[in-house]
C-alpha atoms as a PDB file:
ATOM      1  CA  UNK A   1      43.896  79.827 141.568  1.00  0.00           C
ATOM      2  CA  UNK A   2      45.676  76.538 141.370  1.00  0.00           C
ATOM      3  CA  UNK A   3      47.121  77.667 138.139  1.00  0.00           C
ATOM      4  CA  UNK A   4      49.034  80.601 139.406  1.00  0.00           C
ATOM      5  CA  UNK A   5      51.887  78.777 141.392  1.00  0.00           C
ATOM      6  CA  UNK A   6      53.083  77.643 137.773  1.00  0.00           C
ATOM      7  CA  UNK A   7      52.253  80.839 135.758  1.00  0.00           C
ATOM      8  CA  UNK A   8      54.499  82.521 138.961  1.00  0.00           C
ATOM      9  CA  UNK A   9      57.370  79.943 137.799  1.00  0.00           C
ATOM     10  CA  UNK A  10      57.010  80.164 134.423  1.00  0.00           C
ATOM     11  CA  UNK A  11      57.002  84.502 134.322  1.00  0.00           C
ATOM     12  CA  UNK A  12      59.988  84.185 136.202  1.00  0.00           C
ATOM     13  CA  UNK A  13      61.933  81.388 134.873  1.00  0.00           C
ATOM     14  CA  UNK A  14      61.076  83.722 130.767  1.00  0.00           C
ATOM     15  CA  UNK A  15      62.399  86.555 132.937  1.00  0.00           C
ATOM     16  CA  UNK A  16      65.795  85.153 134.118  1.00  0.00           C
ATOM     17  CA  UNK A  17      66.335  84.935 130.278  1.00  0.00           C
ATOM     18  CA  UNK A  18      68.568  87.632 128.106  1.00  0.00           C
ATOM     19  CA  UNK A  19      68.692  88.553 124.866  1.00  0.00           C
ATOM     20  CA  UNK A  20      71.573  87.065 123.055  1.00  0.00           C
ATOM     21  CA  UNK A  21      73.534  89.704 120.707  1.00  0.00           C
ATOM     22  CA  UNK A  22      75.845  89.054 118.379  1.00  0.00           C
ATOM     23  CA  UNK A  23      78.634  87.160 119.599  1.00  0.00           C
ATOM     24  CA  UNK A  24      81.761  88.917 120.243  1.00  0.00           C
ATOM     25  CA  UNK A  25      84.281  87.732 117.341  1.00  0.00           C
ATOM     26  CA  UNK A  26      87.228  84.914 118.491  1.00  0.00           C
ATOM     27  CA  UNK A  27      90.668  86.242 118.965  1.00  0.00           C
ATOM     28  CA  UNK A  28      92.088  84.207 116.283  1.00  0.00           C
ATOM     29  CA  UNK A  29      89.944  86.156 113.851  1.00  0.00           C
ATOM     30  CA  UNK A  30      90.454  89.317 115.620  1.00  0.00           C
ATOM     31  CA  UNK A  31      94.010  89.013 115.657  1.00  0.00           C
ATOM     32  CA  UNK A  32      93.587  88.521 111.600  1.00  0.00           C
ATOM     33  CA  UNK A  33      91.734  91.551 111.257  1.00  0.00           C
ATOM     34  CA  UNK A  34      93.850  93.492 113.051  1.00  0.00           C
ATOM     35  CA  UNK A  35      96.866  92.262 110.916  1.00  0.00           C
ATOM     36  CA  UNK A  36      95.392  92.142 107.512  1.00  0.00           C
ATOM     37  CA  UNK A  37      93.659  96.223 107.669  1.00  0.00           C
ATOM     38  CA  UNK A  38      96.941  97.152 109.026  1.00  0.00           C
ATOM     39  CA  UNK A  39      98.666  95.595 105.677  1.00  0.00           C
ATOM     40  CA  UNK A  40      96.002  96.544 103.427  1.00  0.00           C
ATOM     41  CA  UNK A  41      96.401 100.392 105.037  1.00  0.00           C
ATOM     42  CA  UNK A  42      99.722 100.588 103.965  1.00  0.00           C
ATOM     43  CA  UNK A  43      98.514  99.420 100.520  1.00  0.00           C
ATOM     44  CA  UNK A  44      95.869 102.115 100.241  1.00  0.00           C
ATOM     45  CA  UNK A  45      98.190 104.922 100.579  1.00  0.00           C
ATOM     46  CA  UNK A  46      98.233 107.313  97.741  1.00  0.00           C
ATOM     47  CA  UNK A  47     101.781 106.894  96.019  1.00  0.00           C
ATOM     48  CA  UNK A  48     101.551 111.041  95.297  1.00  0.00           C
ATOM     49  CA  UNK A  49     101.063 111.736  99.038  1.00  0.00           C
ATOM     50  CA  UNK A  50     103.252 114.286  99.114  1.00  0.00           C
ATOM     51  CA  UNK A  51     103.186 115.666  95.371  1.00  0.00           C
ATOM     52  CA  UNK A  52     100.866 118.823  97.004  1.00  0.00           C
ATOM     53  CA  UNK A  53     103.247 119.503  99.540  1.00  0.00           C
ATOM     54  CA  UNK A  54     104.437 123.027  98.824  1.00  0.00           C
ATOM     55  CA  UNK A  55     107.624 124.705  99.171  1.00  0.00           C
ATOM     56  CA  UNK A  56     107.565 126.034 103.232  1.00  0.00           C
ATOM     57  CA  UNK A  57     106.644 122.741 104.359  1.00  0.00           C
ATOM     58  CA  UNK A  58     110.353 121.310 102.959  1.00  0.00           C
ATOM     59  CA  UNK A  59     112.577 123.642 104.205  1.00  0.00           C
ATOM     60  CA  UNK A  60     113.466 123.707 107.677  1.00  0.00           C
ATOM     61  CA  UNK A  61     113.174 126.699 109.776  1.00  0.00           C
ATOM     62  CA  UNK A  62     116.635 128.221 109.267  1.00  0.00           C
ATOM     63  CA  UNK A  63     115.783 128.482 105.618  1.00  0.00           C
ATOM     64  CA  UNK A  64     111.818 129.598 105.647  1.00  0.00           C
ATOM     65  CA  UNK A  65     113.089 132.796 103.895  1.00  0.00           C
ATOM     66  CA  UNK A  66     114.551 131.149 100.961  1.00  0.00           C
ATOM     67  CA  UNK A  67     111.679 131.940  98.796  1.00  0.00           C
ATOM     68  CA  UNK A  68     111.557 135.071  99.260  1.00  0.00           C
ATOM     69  CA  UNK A  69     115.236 135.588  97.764  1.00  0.00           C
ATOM     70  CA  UNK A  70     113.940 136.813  94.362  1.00  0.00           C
ATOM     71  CA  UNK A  71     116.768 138.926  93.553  1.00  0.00           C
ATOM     72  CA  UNK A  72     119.560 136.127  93.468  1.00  0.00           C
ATOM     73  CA  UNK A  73     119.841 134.455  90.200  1.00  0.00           C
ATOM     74  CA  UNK A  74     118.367 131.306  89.488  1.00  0.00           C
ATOM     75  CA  UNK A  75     118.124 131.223  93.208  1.00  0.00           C
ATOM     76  CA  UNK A  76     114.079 130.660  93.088  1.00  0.00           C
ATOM     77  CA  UNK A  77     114.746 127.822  90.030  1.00  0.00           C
ATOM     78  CA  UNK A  78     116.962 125.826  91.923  1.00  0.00           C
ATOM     79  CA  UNK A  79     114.713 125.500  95.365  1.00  0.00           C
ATOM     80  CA  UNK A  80     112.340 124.191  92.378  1.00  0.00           C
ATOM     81  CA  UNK A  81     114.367 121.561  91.186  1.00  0.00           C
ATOM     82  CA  UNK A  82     114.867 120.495  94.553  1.00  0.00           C
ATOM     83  CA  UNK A  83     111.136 120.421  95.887  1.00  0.00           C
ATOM     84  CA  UNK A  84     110.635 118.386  92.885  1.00  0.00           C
ATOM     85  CA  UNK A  85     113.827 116.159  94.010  1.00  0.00           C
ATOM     86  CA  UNK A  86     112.140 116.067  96.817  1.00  0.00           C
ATOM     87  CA  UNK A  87     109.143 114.457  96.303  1.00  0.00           C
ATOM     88  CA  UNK A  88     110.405 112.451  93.840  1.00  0.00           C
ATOM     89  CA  UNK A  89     112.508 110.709  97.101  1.00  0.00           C
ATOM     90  CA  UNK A  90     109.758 110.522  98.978  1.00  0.00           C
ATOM     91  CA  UNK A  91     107.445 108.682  96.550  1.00  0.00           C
ATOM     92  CA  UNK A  92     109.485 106.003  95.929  1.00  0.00           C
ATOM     93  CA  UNK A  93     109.715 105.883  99.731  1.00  0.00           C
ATOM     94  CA  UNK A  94     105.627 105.251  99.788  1.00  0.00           C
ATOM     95  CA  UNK A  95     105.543 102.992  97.075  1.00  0.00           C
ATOM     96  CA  UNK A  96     108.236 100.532  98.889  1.00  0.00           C
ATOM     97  CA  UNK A  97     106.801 100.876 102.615  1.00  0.00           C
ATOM     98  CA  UNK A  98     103.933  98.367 102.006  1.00  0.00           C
ATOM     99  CA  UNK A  99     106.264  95.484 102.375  1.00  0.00           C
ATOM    100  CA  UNK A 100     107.949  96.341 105.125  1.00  0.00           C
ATOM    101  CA  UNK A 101     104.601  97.025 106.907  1.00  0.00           C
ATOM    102  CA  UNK A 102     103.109  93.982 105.626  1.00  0.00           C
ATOM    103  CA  UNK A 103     106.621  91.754 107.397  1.00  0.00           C
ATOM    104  CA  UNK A 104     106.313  94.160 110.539  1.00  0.00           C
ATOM    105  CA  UNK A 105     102.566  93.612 110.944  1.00  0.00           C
ATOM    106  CA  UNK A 106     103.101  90.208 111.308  1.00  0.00           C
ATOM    107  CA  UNK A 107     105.170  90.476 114.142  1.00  0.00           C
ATOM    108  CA  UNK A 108     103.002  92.847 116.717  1.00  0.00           C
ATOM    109  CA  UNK A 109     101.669  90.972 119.413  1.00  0.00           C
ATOM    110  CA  UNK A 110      97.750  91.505 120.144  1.00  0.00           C
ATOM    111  CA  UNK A 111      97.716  90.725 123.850  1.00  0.00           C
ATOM    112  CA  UNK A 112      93.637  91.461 123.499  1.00  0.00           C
ATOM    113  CA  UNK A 113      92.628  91.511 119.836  1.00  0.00           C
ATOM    114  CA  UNK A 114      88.691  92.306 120.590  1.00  0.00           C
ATOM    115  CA  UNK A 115      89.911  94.819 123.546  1.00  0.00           C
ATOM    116  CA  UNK A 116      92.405  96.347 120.704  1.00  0.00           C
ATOM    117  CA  UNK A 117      89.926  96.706 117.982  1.00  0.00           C
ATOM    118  CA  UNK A 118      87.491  98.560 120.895  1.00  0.00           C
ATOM    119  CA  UNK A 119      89.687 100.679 121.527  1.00  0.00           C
ATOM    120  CA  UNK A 120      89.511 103.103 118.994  1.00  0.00           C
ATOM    121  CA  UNK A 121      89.360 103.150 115.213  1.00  0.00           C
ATOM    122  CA  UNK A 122      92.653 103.502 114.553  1.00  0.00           C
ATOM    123  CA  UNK A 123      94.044 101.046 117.145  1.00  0.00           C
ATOM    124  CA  UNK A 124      96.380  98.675 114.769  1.00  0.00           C
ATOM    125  CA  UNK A 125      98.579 101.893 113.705  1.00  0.00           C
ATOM    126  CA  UNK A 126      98.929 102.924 117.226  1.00  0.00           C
ATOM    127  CA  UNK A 127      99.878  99.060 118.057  1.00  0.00           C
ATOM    128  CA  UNK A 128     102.559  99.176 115.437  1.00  0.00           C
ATOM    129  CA  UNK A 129     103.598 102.512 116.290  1.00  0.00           C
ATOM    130  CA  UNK A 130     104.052 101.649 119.904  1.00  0.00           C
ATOM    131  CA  UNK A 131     106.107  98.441 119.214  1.00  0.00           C
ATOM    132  CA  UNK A 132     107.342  98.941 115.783  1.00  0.00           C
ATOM    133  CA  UNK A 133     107.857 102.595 115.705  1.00  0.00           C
ATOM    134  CA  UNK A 134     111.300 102.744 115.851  1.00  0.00           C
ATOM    135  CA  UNK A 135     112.582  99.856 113.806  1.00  0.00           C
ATOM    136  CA  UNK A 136     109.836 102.030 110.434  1.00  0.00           C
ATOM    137  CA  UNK A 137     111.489 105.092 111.564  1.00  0.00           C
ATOM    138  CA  UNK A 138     115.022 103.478 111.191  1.00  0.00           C
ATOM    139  CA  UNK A 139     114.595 102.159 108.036  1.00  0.00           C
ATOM    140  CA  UNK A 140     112.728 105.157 106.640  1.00  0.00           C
ATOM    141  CA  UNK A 141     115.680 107.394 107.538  1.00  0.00           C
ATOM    142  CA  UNK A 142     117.676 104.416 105.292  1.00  0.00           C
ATOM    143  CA  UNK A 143     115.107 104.284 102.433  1.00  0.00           C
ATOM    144  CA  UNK A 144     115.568 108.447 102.301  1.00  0.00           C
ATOM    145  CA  UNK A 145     119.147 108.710 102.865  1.00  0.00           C
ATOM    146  CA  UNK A 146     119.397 106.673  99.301  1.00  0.00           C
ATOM    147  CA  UNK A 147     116.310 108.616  97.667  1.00  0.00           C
ATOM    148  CA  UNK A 148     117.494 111.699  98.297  1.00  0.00           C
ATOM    149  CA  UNK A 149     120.711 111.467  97.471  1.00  0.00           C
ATOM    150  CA  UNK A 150     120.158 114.130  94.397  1.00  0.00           C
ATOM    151  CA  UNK A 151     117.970 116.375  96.355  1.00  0.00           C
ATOM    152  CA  UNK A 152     121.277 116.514  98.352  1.00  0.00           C
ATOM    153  CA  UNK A 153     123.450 117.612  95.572  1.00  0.00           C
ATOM    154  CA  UNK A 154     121.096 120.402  94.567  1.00  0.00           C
ATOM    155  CA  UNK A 155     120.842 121.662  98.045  1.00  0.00           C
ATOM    156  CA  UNK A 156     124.104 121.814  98.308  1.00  0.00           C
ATOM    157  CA  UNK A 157     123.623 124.086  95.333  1.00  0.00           C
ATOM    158  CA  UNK A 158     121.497 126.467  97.204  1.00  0.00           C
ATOM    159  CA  UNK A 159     123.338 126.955  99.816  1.00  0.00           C
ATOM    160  CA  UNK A 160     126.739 127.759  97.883  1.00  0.00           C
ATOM    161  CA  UNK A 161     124.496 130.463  95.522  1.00  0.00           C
ATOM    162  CA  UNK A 162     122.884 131.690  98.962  1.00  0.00           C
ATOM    163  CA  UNK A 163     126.180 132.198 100.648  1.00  0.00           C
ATOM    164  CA  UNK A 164     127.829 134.120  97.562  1.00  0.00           C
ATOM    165  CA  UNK A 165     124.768 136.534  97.670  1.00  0.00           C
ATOM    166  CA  UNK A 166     125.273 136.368 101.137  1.00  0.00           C
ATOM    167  CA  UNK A 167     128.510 137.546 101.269  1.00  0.00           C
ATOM    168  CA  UNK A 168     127.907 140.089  98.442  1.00  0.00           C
ATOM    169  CA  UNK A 169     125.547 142.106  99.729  1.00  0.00           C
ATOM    170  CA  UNK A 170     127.808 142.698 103.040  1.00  0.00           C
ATOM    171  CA  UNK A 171     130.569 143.935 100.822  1.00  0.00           C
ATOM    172  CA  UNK A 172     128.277 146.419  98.931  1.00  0.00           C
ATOM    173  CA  UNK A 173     127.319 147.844 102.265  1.00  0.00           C
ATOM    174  CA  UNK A 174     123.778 146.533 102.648  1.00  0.00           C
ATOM    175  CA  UNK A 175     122.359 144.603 105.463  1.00  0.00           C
ATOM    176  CA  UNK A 176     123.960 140.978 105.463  1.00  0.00           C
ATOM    177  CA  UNK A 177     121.592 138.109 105.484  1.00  0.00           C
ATOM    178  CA  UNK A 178     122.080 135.804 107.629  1.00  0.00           C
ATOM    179  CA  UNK A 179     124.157 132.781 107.673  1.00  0.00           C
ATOM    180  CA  UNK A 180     122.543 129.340 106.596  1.00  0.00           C
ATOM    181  CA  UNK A 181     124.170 126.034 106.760  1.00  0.00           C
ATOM    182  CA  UNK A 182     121.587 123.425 107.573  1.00  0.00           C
ATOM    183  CA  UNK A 183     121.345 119.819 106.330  1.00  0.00           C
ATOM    184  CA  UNK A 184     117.357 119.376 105.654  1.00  0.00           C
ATOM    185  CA  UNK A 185     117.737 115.605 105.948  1.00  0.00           C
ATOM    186  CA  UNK A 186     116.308 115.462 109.688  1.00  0.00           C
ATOM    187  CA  UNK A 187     113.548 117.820 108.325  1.00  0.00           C
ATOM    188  CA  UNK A 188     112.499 115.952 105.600  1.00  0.00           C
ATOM    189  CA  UNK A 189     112.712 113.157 107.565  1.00  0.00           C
ATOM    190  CA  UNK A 190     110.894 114.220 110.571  1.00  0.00           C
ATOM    191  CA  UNK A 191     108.005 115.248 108.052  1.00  0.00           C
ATOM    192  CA  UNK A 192     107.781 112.384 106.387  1.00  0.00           C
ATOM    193  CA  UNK A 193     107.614 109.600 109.128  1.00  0.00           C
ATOM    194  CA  UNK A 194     105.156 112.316 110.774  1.00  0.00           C
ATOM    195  CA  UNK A 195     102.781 112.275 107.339  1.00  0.00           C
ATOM    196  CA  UNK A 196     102.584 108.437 106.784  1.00  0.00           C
ATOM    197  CA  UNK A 197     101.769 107.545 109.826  1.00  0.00           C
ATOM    198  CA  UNK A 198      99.151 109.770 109.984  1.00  0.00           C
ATOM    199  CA  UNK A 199      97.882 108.750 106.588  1.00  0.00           C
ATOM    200  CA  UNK A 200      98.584 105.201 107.774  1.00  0.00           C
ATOM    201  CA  UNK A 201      95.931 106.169 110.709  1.00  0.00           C
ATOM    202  CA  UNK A 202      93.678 107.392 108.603  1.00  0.00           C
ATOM    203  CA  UNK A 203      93.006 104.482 106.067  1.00  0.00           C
ATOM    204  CA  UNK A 204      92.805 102.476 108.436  1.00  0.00           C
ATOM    205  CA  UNK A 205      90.070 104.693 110.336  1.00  0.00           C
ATOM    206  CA  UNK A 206      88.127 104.369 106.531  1.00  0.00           C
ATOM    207  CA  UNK A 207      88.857 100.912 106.483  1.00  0.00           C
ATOM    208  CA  UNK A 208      87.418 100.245 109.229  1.00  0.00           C
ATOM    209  CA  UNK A 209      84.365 102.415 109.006  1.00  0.00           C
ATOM    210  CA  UNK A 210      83.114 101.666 105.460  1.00  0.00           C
ATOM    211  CA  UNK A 211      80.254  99.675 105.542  1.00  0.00           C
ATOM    212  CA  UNK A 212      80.837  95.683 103.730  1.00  0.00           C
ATOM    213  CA  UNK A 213      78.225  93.531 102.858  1.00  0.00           C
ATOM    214  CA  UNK A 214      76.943  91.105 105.862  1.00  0.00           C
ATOM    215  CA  UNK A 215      78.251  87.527 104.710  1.00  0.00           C
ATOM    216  CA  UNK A 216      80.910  88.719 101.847  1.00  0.00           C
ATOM    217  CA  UNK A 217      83.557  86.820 103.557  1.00  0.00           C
ATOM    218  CA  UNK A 218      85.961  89.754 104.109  1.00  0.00           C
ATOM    219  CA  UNK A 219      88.012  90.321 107.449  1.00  0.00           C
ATOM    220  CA  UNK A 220      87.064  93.756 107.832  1.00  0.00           C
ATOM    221  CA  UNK A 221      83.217  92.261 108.680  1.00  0.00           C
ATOM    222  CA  UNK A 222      85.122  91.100 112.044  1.00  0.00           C
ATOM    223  CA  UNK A 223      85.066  95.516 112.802  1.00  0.00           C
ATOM    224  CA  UNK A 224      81.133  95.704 112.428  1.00  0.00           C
ATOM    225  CA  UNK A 225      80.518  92.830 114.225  1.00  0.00           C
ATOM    226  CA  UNK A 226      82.400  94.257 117.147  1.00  0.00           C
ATOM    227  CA  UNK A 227      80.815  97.743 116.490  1.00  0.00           C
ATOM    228  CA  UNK A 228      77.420  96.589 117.262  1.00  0.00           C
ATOM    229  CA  UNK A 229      78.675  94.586 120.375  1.00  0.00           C
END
């Protein structure tokens, strides 16, 4: 019986005790992390991300019916030249974008790198977006104004052939189409800063998730680690 004072103390100084987990990841290295998949994102982004695109998605709502303008000659031909204009722009767009993410990324501030990365899996784009947003869609709008300069032309094509027509079949008594004269730059625009992002989200998001060997030294270790917190 003499015994049991000390058993008493010992039961409940073993039961004050917790089980140490992992330990949660220093900001420094978190703040890395966050940089670095943000960069390599932007890296990972298919060049050809918009060489499946099809016709509708281009044109912007005034035009929709273009393709459907079969009768007009060489109408059809020239909306292909264009789509292919197009996405010729907008590739060379996605191929220069990495390095203006990668000088960008550098500059958002992680107020709470470990609360950041909890946050969701996608949380670096939607830092950048928040503070950055504005200065990528800026210079996108630059990047497109120069890549699309031929696209331009050709539209302007379009529009000339699609007015003629236009015009035509009032005269011969049928029922006039109606008038289009849109510039498809805010479109294409739109559409495109809308479709990197989201891609930009979603590499990250696979980044992120794809399992790495424990120990291989990479930053993107610094995610599981606060996975399994």
């Amino acid at each position: 019986m003499k015994r049991l004072p000390f058993l008493l103390l010992l039961l409940l100084l073993t039961g004050c005790r917790t089980v140490q987990g992992p330990a949660a990841p220093d900001a420094v290295s978190s703040a890395y992390a966050l940089e670095e998949v943000l960069k390599l994102s932007s890296q990972s982004i298919d060049a050809n991300l918009f060489a499946s695109q099809d016709l509708a998605s281009f044109l912007p709502l005034e035009a929709t019916h273009f393709p459907e303008l079969e009768q007009i000659p060489l109408f059809l031909d020239h909306l292909a030249l264009w789509q292919e204009q197009v996405k010729t722009g907008f590739r060379q767009v996605v191929v220069a974008l990495p390095s203006l993410v990668d000088q960008t990324a550098a500059r958002v501030i992680w107020d709470d790198p470990n609360k950041t990365i909890l946050s969701g899996n996608r949380s670096a784009t939607e830092a950048f977006i928040t503070q950055h947003g504005t200065e990528l869609d800026e210079e996108v709008r630059s990047m497109l104004s120069e890549s699309l300069q031929n696209s331009q032309v050709t539209w302007a094509l379009i529009l000339d052939r699609y007015d003629i027509w236009r015009k035509g079949t009032a005269l011969w008594g049928r029922e006039e189409l109606k008038p289009v004269d849109i510039d498809p730059f805010s479109h294409l625009h739109a559409l495109f800063v809308s479709r990197y992002l989201d891609q930009l989200g979603q590499q990250e998001e696979q980044l992120r998730t794809t399992p790495v060997p424990k120990g291989s030294g990479s930053f993107l270790e610094v995610f599981q680690q606060e996975a399994s917190l």
